[in-house]
C-alpha atoms as a PDB file:
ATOM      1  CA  UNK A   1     -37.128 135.301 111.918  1.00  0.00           C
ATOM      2  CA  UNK A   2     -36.673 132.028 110.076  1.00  0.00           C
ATOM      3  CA  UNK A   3     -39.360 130.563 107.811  1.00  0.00           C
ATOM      4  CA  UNK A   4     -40.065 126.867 107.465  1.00  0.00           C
ATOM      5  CA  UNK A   5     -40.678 125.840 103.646  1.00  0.00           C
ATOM      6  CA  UNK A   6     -43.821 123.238 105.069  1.00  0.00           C
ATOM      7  CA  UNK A   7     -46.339 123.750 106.933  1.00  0.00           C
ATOM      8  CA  UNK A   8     -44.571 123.032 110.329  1.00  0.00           C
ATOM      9  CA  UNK A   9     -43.735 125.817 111.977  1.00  0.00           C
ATOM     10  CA  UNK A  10     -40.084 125.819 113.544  1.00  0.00           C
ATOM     11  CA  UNK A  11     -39.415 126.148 117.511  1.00  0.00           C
ATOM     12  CA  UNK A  12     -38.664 129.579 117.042  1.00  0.00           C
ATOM     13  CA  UNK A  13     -42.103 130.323 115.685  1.00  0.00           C
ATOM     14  CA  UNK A  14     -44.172 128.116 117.869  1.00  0.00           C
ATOM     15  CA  UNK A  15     -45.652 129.068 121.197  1.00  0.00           C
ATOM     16  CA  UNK A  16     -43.634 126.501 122.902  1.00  0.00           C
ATOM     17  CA  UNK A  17     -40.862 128.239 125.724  1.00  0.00           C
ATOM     18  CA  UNK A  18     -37.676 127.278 126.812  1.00  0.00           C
ATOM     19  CA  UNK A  19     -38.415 126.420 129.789  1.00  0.00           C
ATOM     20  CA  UNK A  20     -40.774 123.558 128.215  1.00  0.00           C
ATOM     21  CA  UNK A  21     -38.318 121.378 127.590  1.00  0.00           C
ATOM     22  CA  UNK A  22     -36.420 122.015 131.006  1.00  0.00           C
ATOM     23  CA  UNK A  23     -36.562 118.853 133.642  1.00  0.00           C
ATOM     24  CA  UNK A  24     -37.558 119.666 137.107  1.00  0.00           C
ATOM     25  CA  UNK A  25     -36.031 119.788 139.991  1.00  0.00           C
ATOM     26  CA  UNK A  26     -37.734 115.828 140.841  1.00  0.00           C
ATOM     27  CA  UNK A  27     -36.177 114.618 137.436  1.00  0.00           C
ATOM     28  CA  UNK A  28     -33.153 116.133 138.292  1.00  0.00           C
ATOM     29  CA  UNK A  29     -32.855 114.563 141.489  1.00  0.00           C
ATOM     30  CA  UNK A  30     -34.452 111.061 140.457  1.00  0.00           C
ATOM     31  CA  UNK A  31     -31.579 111.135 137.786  1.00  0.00           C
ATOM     32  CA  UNK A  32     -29.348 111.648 140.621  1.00  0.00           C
ATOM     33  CA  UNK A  33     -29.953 109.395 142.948  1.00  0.00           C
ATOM     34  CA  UNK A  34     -30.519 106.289 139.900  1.00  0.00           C
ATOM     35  CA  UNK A  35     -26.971 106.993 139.126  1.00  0.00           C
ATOM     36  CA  UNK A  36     -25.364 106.941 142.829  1.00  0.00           C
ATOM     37  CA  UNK A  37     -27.449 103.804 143.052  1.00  0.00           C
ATOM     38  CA  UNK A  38     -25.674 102.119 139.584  1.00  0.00           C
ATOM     39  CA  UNK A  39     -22.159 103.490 140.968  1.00  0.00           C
ATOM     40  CA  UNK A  40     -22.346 102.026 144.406  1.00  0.00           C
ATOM     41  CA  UNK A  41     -24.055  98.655 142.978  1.00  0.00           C
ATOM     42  CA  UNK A  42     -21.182  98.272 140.300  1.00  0.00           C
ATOM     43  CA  UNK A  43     -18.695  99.484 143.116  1.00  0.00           C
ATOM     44  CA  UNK A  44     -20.068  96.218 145.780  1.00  0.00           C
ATOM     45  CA  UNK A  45     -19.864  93.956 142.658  1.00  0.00           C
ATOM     46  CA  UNK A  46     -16.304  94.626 142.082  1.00  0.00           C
ATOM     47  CA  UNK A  47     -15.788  94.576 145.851  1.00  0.00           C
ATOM     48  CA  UNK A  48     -17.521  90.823 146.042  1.00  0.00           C
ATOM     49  CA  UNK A  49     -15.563  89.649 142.802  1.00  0.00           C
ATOM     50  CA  UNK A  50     -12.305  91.063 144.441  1.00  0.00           C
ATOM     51  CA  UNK A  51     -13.051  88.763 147.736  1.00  0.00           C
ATOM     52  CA  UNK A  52     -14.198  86.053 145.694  1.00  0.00           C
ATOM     53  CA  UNK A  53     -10.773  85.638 143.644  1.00  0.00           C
ATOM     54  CA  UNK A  54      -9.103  85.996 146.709  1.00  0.00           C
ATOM     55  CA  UNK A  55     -10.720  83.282 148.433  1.00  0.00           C
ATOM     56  CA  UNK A  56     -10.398  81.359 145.676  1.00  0.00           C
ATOM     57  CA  UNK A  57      -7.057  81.766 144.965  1.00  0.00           C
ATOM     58  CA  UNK A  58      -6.563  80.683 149.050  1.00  0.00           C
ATOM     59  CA  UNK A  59      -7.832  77.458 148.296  1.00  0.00           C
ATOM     60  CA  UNK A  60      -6.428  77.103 145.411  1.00  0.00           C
ATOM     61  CA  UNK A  61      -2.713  77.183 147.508  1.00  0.00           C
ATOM     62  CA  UNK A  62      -4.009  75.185 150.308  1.00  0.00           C
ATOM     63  CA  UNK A  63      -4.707  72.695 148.018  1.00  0.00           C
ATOM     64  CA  UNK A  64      -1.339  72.929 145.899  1.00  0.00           C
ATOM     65  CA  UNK A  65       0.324  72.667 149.250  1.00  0.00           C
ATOM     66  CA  UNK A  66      -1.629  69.554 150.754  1.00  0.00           C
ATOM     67  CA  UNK A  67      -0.808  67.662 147.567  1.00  0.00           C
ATOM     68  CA  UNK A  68       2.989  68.500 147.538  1.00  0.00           C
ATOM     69  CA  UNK A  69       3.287  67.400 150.756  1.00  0.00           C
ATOM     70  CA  UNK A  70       1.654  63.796 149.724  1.00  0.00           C
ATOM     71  CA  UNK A  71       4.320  63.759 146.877  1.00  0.00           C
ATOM     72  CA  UNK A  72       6.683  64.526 149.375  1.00  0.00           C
ATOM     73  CA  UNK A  73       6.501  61.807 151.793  1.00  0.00           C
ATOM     74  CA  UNK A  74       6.091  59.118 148.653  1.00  0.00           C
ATOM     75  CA  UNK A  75      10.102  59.686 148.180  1.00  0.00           C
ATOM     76  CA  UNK A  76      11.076  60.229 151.658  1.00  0.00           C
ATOM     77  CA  UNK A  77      11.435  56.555 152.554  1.00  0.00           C
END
């Protein structure tokens, strides 16, 4: 058995079990279920951010394309 040089007595001496420090089966699944939450959250942002660069990026060629076709008919006369 191991000694403690205070007058704290180590875990192996105390009264305390293992199965003190053990989470139950609600923690467990509270745990759980808070991290399937995070991943799906962070896996709609990245979904929404995906859509919005692509929308933007559509715009961003309709645009390019309106105003080449302005420049365009400048020099065709």
């Amino acid at each position: 058995m191991m000694k403690s040089t205070d007058d704290v007595p180590l875990v192996e001496d105390s009264e305390q079990t293992a199965n003190d420090y053990r989470l139950t089966i609600w923690h467990k699944i509270l745990f759980y279920m808070l991290g399937l939450t995070s991943a799906l959250t962070i896996c709609v942002l990245i979904r929404l951010s995906n859509k919005l660069a692509a929308d933007a990026e559509h715009k961003a060629m309709l645009h390019f394309k309106e105003i080449s076709n302005r420049i365009g008919h400048k020099f065709d006369n």
